[in-house]
C-alpha atoms as a PDB file:
ATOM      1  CA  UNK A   1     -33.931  61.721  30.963  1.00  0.00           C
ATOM      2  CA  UNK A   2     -37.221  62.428  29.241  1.00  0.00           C
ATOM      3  CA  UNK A   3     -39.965  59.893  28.466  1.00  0.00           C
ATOM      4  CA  UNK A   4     -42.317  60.492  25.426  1.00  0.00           C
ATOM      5  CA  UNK A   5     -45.252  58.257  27.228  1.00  0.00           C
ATOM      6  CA  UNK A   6     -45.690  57.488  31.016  1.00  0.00           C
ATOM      7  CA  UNK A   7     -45.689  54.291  29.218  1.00  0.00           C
ATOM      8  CA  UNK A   8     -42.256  53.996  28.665  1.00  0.00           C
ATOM      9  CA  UNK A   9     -41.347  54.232  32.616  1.00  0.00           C
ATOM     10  CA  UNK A  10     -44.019  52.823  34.299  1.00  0.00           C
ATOM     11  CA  UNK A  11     -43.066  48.829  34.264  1.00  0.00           C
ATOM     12  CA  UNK A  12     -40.230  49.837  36.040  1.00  0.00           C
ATOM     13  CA  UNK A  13     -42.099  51.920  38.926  1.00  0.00           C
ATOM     14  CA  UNK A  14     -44.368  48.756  39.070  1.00  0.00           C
ATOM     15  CA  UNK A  15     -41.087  46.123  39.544  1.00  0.00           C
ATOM     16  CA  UNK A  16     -40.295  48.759  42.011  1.00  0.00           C
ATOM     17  CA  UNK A  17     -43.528  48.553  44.371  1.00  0.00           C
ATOM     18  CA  UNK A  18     -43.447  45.013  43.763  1.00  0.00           C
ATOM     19  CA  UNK A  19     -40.249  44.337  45.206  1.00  0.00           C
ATOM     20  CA  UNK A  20     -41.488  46.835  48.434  1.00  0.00           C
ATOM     21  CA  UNK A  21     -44.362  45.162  48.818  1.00  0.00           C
ATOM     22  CA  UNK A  22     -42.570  41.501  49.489  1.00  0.00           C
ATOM     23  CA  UNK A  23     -42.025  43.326  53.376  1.00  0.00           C
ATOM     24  CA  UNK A  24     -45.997  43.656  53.432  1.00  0.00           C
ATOM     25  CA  UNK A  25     -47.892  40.216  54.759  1.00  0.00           C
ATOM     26  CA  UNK A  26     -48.503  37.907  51.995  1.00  0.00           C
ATOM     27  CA  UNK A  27     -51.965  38.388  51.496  1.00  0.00           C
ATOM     28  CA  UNK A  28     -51.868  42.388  51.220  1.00  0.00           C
ATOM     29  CA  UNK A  29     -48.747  41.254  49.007  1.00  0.00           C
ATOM     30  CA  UNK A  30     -50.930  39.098  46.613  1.00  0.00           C
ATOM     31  CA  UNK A  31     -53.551  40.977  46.132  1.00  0.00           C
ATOM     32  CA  UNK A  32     -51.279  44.286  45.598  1.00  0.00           C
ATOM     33  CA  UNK A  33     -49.475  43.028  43.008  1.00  0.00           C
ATOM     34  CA  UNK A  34     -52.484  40.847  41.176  1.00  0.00           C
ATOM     35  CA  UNK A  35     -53.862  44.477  41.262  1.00  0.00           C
ATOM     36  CA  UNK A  36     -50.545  45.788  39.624  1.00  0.00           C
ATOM     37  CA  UNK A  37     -50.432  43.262  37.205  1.00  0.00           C
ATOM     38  CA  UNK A  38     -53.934  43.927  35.829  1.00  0.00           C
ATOM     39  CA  UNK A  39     -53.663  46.976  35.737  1.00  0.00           C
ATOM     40  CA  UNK A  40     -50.926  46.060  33.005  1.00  0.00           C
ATOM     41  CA  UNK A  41     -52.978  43.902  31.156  1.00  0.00           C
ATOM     42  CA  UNK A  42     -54.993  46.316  29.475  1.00  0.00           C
ATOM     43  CA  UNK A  43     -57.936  45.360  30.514  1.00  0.00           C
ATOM     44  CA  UNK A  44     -61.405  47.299  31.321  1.00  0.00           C
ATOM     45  CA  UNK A  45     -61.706  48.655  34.340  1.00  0.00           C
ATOM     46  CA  UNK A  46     -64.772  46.564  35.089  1.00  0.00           C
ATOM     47  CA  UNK A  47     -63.158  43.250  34.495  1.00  0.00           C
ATOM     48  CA  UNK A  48     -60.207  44.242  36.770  1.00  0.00           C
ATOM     49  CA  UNK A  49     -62.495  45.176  39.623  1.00  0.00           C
ATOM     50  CA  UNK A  50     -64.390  41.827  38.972  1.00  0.00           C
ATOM     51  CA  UNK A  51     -61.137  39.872  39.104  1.00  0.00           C
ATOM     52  CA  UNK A  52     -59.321  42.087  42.011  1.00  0.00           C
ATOM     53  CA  UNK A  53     -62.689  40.842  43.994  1.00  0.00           C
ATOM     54  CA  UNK A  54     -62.213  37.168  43.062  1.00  0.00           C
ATOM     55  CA  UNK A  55     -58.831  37.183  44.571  1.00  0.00           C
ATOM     56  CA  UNK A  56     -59.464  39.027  47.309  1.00  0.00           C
ATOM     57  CA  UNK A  57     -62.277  36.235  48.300  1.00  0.00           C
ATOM     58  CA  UNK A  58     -59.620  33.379  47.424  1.00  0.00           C
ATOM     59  CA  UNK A  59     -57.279  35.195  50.007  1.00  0.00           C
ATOM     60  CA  UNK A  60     -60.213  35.784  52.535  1.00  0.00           C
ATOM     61  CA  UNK A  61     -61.180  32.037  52.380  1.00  0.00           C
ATOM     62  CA  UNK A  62     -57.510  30.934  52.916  1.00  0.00           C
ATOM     63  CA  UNK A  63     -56.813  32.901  55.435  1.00  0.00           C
ATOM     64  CA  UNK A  64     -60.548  30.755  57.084  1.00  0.00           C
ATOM     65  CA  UNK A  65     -59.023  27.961  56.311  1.00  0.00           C
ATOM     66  CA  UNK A  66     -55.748  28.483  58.298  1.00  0.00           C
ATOM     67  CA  UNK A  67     -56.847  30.045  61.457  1.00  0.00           C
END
Protein backbone atom coordinates (compact mmCIF):
# COMPACT_ATOMS: atom_id res chain seq x y z
CA UNK A 1 0.00 0.00 0.00
CA UNK A 2 1.32 3.39 -1.02
CA UNK A 3 0.53 6.73 0.64
CA UNK A 4 0.66 10.00 -1.47
CA UNK A 5 1.43 12.18 1.92
CA UNK A 6 2.96 10.94 5.27
CA UNK A 7 -0.19 12.65 6.04
CA UNK A 8 -2.41 10.12 5.11
CA UNK A 9 -0.77 7.40 7.65
CA UNK A 10 0.40 9.20 10.35
CA UNK A 11 -2.94 9.48 12.73
CA UNK A 12 -2.79 5.99 12.77
CA UNK A 13 1.05 5.62 13.91
CA UNK A 14 0.02 8.29 16.55
CA UNK A 15 -3.28 6.02 17.92
CA UNK A 16 -0.60 3.47 17.84
CA UNK A 17 2.04 5.10 20.37
CA UNK A 18 -0.82 6.27 22.22
CA UNK A 19 -2.21 3.08 23.04
CA UNK A 20 1.77 1.91 24.02
CA UNK A 21 2.22 4.57 26.00
CA UNK A 22 -0.96 3.72 28.49
CA UNK A 23 1.96 0.92 30.03
CA UNK A 24 4.23 4.13 30.69
CA UNK A 25 3.39 5.99 34.30
CA UNK A 26 0.71 8.44 33.91
CA UNK A 27 2.55 11.45 33.97
CA UNK A 28 5.22 10.44 31.14
CA UNK A 29 1.75 9.19 29.61
CA UNK A 30 0.15 12.73 29.73
CA UNK A 31 2.58 14.66 28.70
CA UNK A 32 3.52 12.13 25.68
CA UNK A 33 0.45 12.20 24.23
CA UNK A 34 -0.48 16.17 24.95
CA UNK A 35 2.84 16.32 22.94
CA UNK A 36 1.30 13.98 20.19
CA UNK A 37 -1.74 15.72 20.05
CA UNK A 38 -0.17 19.13 19.35
CA UNK A 39 1.82 18.14 17.24
CA UNK A 40 -1.55 17.40 15.27
CA UNK A 41 -2.95 20.57 15.76
CA UNK A 42 -1.04 22.42 13.39
CA UNK A 43 0.28 24.64 15.39
CA UNK A 44 3.80 26.64 15.44
CA UNK A 45 6.40 25.09 16.83
CA UNK A 46 6.83 27.85 19.38
CA UNK A 47 3.36 27.67 20.77
CA UNK A 48 3.69 23.84 21.16
CA UNK A 49 6.90 24.14 23.11
CA UNK A 50 5.16 26.93 25.22
CA UNK A 51 2.19 24.66 25.90
CA UNK A 52 4.27 21.16 26.19
CA UNK A 53 6.05 23.36 29.16
CA UNK A 54 2.75 24.39 30.77
CA UNK A 55 1.78 20.83 31.15
CA UNK A 56 4.75 19.56 32.08
CA UNK A 57 4.67 22.18 35.21
CA UNK A 58 0.87 21.13 35.87
CA UNK A 59 2.24 17.45 36.08
CA UNK A 60 5.38 18.54 38.16
CA UNK A 61 3.13 20.42 40.69
CA UNK A 62 0.75 17.39 41.02
CA UNK A 63 3.03 15.07 41.43
CA UNK A 64 4.19 17.98 44.82
CA UNK A 65 1.06 17.81 45.75
CA UNK A 66 0.75 13.98 46.17
CA UNK A 67 3.96 12.97 47.69
Amino acid sequence: MYFSRIGDFMPDINELIKKKLKTYPSDICEVAIKAIELSESGLPVESIAEQIGNVIRQVVRKKGDSE
